[in-house]
PDB file of N, CA and C in Angstrom:
ATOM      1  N   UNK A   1     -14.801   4.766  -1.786  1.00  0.00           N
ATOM      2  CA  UNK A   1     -14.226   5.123  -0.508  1.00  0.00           C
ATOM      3  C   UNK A   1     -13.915   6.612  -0.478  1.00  0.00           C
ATOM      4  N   UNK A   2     -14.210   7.439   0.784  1.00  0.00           N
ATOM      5  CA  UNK A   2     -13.767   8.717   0.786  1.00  0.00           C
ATOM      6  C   UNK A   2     -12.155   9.219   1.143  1.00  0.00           C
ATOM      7  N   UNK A   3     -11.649   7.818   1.458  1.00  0.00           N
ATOM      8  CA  UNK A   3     -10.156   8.178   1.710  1.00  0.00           C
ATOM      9  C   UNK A   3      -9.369   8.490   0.365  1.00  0.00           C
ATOM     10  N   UNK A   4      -8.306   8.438   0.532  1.00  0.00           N
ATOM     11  CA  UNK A   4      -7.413   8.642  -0.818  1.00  0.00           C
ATOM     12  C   UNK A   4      -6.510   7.349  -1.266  1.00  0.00           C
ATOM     13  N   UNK A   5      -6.972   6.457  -0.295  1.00  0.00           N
ATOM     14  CA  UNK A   5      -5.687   5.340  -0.209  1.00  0.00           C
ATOM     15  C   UNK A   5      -6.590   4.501   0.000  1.00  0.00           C
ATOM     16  N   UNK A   6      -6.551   3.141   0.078  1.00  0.00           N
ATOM     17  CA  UNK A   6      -7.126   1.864   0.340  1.00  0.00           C
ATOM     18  C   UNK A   6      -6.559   0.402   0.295  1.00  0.00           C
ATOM     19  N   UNK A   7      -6.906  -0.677   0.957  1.00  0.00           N
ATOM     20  CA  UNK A   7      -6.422  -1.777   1.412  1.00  0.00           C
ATOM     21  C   UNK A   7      -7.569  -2.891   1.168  1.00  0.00           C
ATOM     22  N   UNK A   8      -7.459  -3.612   0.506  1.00  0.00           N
ATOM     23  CA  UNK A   8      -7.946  -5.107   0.521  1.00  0.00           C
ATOM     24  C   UNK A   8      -7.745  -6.228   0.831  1.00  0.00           C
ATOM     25  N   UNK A   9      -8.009  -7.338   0.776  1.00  0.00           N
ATOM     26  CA  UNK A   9      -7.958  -8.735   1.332  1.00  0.00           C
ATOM     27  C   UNK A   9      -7.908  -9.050   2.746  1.00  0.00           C
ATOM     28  N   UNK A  10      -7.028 -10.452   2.742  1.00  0.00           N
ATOM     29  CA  UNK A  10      -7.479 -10.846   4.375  1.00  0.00           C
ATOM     30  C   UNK A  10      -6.084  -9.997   5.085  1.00  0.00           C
ATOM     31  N   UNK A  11      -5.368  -8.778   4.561  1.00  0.00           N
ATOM     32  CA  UNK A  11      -4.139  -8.511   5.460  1.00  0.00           C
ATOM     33  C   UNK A  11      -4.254  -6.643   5.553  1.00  0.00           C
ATOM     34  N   UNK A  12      -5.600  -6.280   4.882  1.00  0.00           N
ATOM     35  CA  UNK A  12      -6.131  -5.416   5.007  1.00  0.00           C
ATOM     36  C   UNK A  12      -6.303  -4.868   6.614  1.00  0.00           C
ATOM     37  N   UNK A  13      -6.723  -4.843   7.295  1.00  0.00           N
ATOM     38  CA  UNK A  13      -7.012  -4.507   8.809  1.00  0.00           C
ATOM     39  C   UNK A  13      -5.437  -4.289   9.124  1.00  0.00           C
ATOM     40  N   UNK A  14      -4.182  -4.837   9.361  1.00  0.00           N
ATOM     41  CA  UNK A  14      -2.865  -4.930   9.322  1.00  0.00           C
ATOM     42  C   UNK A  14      -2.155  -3.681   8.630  1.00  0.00           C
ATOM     43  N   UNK A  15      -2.600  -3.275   7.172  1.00  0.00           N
ATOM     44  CA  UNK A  15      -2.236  -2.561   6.121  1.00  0.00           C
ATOM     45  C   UNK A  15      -2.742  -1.316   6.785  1.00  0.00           C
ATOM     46  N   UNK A  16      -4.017  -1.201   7.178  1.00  0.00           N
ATOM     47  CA  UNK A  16      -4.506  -0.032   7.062  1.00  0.00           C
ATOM     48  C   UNK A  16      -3.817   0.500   8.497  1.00  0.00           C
ATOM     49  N   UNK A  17      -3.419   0.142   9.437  1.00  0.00           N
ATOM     50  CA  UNK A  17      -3.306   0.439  11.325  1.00  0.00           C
ATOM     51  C   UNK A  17      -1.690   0.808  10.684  1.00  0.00           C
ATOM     52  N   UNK A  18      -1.250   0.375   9.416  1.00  0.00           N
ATOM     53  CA  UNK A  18       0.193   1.311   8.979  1.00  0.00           C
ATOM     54  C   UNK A  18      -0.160   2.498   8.411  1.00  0.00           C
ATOM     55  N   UNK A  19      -1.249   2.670   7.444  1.00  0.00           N
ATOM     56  CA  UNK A  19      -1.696   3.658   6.356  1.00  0.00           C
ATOM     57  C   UNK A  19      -2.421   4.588   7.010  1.00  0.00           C
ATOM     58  N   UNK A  20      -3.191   4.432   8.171  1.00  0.00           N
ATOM     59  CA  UNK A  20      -4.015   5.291   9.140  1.00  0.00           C
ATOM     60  C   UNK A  20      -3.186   6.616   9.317  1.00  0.00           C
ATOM     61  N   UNK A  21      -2.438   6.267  10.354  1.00  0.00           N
ATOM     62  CA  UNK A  21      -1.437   7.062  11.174  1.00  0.00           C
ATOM     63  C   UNK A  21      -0.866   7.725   9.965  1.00  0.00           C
ATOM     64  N   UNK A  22       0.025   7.156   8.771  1.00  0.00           N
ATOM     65  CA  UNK A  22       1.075   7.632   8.353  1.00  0.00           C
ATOM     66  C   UNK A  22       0.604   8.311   6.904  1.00  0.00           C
ATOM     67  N   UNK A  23      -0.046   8.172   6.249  1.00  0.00           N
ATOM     68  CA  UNK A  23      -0.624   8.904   4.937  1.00  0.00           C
ATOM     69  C   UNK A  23      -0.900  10.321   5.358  1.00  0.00           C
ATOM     70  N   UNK A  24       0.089  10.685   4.211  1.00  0.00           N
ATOM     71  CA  UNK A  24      -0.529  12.166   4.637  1.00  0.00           C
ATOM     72  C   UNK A  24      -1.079  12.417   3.494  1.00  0.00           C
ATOM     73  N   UNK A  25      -1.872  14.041   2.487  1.00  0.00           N
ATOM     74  CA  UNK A  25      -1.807  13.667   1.238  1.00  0.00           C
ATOM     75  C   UNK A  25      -1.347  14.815   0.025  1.00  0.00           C
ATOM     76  N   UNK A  26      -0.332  15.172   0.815  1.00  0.00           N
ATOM     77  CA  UNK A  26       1.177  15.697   0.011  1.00  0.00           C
ATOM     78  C   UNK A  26       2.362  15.328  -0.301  1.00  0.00           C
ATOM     79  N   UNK A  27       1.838  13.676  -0.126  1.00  0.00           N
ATOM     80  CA  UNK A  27       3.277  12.900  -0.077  1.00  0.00           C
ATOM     81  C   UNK A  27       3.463  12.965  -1.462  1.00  0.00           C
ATOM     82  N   UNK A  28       5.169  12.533  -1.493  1.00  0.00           N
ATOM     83  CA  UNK A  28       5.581  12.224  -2.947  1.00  0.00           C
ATOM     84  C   UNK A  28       5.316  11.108  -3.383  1.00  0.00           C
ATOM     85  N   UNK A  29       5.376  10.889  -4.814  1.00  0.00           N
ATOM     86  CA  UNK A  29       5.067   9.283  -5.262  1.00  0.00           C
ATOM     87  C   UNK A  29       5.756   8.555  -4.649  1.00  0.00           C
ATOM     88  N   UNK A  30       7.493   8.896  -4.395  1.00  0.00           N
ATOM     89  CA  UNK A  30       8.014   8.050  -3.754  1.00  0.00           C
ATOM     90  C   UNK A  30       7.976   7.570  -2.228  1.00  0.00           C
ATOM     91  N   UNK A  31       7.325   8.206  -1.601  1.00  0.00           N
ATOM     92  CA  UNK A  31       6.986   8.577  -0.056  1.00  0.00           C
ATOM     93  C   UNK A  31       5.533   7.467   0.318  1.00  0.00           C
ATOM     94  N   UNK A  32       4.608   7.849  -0.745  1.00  0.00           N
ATOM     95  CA  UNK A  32       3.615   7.030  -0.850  1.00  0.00           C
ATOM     96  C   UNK A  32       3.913   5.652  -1.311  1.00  0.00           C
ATOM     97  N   UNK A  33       4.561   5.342  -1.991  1.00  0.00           N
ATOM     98  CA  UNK A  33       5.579   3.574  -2.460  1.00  0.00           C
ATOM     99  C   UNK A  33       5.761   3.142  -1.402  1.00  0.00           C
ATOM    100  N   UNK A  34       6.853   4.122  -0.661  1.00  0.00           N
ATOM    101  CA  UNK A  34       7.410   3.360   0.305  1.00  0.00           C
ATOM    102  C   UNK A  34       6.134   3.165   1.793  1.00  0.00           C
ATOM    103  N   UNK A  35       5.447   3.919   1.692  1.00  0.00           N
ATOM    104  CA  UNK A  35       4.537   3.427   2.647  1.00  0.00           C
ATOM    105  C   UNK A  35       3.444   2.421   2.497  1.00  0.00           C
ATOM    106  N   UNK A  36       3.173   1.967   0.988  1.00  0.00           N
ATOM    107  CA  UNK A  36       2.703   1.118   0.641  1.00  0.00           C
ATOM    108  C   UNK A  36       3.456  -0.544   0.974  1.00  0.00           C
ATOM    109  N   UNK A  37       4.426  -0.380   0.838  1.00  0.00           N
ATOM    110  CA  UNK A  37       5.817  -1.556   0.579  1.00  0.00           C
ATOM    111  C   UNK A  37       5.432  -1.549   2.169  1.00  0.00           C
ATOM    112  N   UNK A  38       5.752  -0.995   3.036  1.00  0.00           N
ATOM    113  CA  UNK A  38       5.550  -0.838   4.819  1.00  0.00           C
ATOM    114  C   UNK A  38       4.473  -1.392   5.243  1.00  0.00           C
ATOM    115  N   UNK A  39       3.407  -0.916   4.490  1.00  0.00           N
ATOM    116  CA  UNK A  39       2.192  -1.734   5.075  1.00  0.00           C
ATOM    117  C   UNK A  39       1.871  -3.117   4.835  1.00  0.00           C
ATOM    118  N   UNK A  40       1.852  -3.638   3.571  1.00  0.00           N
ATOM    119  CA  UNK A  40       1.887  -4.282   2.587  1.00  0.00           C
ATOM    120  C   UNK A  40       3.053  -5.364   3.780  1.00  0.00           C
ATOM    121  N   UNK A  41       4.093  -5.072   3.930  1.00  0.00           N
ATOM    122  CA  UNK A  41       4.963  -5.957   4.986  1.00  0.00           C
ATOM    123  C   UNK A  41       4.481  -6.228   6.582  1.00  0.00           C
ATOM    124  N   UNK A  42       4.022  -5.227   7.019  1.00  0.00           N
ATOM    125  CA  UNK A  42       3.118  -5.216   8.024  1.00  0.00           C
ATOM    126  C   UNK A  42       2.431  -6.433   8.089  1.00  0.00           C
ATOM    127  N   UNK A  43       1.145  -6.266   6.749  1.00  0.00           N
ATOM    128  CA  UNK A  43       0.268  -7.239   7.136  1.00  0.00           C
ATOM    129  C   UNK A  43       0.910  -8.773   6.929  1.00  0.00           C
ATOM    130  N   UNK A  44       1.962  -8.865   6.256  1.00  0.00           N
ATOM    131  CA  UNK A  44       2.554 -10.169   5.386  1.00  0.00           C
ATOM    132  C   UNK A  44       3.205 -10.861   6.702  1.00  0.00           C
ATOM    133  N   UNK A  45       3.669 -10.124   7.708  1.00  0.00           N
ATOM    134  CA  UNK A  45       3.998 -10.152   8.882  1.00  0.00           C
ATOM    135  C   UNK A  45       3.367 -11.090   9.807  1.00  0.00           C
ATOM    136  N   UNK A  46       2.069 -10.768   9.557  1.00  0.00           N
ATOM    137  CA  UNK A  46       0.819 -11.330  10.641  1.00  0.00           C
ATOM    138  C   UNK A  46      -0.400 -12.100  10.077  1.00  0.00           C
ATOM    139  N   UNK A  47      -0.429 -12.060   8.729  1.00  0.00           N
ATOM    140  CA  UNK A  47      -1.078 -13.297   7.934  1.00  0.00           C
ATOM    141  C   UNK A  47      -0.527 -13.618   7.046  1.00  0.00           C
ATOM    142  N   UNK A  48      -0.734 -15.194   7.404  1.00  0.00           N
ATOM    143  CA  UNK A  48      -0.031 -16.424   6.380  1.00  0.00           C
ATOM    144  C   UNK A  48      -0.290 -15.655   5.174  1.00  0.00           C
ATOM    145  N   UNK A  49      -1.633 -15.501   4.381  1.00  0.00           N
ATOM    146  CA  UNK A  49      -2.401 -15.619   3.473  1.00  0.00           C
ATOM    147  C   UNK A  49      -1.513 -14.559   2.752  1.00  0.00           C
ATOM    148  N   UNK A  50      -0.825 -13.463   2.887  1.00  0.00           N
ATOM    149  CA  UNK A  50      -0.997 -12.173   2.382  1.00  0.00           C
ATOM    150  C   UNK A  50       0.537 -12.130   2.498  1.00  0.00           C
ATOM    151  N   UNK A  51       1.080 -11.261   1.324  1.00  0.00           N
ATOM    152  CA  UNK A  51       2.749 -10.799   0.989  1.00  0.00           C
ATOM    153  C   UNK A  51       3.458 -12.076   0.265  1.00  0.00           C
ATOM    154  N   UNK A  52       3.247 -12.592  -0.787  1.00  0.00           N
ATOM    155  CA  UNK A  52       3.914 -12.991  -1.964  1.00  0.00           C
ATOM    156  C   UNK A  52       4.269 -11.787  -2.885  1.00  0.00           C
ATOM    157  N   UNK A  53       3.482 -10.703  -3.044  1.00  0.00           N
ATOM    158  CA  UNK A  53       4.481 -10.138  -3.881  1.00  0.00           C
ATOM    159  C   UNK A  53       3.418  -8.819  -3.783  1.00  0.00           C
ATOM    160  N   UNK A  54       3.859  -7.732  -3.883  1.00  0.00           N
ATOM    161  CA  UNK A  54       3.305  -6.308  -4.345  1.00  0.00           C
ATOM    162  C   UNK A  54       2.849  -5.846  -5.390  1.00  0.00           C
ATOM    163  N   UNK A  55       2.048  -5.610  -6.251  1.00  0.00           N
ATOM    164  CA  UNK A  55       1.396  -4.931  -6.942  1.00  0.00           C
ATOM    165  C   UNK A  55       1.062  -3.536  -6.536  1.00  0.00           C
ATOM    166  N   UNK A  56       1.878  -2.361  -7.341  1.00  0.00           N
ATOM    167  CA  UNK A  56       1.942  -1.298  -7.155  1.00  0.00           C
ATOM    168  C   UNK A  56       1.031  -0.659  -8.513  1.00  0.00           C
ATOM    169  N   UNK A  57      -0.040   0.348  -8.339  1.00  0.00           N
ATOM    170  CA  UNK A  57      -0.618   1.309  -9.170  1.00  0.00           C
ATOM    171  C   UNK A  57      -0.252   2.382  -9.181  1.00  0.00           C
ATOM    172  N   UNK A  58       0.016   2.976  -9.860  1.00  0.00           N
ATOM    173  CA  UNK A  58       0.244   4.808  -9.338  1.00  0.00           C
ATOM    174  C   UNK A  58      -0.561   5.885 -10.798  1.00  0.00           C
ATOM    175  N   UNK A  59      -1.181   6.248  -9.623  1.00  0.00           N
ATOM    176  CA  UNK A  59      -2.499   6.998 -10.879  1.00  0.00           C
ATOM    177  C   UNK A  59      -2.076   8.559 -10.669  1.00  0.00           C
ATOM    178  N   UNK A  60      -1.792   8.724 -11.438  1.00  0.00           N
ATOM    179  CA  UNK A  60      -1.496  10.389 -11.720  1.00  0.00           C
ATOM    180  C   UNK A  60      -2.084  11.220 -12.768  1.00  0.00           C
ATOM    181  N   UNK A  61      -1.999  12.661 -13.101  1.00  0.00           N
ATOM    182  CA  UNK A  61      -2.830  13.019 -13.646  1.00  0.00           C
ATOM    183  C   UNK A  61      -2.619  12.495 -15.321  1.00  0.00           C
ATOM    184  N   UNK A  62      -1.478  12.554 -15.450  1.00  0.00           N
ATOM    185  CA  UNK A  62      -0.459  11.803 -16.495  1.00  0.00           C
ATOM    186  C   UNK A  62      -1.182  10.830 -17.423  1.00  0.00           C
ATOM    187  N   UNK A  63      -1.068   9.748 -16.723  1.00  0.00           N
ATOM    188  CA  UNK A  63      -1.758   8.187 -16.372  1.00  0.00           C
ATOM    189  C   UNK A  63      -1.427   7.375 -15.710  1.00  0.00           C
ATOM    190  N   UNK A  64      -1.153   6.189 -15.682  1.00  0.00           N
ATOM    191  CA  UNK A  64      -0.949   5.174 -14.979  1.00  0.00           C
ATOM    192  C   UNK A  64       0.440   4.703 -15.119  1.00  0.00           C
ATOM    193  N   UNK A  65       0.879   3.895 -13.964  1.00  0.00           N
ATOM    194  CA  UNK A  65       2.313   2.964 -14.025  1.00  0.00           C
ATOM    195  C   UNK A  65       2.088   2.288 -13.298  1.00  0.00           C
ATOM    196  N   UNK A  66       2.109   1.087 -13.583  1.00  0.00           N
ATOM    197  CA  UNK A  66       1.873  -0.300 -12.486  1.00  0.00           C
ATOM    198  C   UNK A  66       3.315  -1.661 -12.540  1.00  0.00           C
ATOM    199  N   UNK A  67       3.794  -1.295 -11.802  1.00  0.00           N
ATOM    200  CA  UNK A  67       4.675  -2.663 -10.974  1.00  0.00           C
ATOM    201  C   UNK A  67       4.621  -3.376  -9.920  1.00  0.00           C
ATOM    202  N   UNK A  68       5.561  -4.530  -9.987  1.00  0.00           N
ATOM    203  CA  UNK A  68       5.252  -5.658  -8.967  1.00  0.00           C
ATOM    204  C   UNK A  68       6.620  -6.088  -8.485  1.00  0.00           C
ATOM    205  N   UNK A  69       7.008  -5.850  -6.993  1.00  0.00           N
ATOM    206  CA  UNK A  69       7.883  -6.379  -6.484  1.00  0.00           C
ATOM    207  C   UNK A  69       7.922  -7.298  -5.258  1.00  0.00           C
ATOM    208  N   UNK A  70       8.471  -8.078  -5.248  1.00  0.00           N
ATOM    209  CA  UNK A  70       9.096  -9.182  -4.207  1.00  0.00           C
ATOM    210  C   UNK A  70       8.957  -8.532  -2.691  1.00  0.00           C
ATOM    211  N   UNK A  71       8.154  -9.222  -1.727  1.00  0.00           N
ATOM    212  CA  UNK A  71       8.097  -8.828  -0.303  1.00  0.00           C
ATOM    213  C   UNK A  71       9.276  -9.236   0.469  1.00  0.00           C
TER     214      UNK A  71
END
């Protein structure tokens, strides 16, 4: 993908009409979380299927940190 951000499954279309508008890409890690957690609720909102729980990645130049929290 040429974006910087991305959305999968069936709550994807939902996720992204939050991530469109609002990604910018100077956000902070924490800025980008919380807009993940936003979308991520968005779609959980409007399909059954989607928001049992979050799986967060965060890839930096560093390496990686991955958690999972409760919608």
């Amino acid at each position: 993908l040429p974006d910087e951000y991305a959305a999968v499954g069936t709550g994807a279309e939902m996720a992204l009409g939050v991530l469109d508008p609002q990604f910018k890409p100077n956000m902070t890690q924490e800025e980008a979380i919380d807009l993940a957690k936003r979308a991520v609720r968005s779609a959980a909102l409007r399909d059954s299927a989607s928001g049992d729980g979050l799986d967060i990645l965060v890839v930096t130049k560093d390496g990686t940190k991955e958690f999972t929290e409760k919608i």
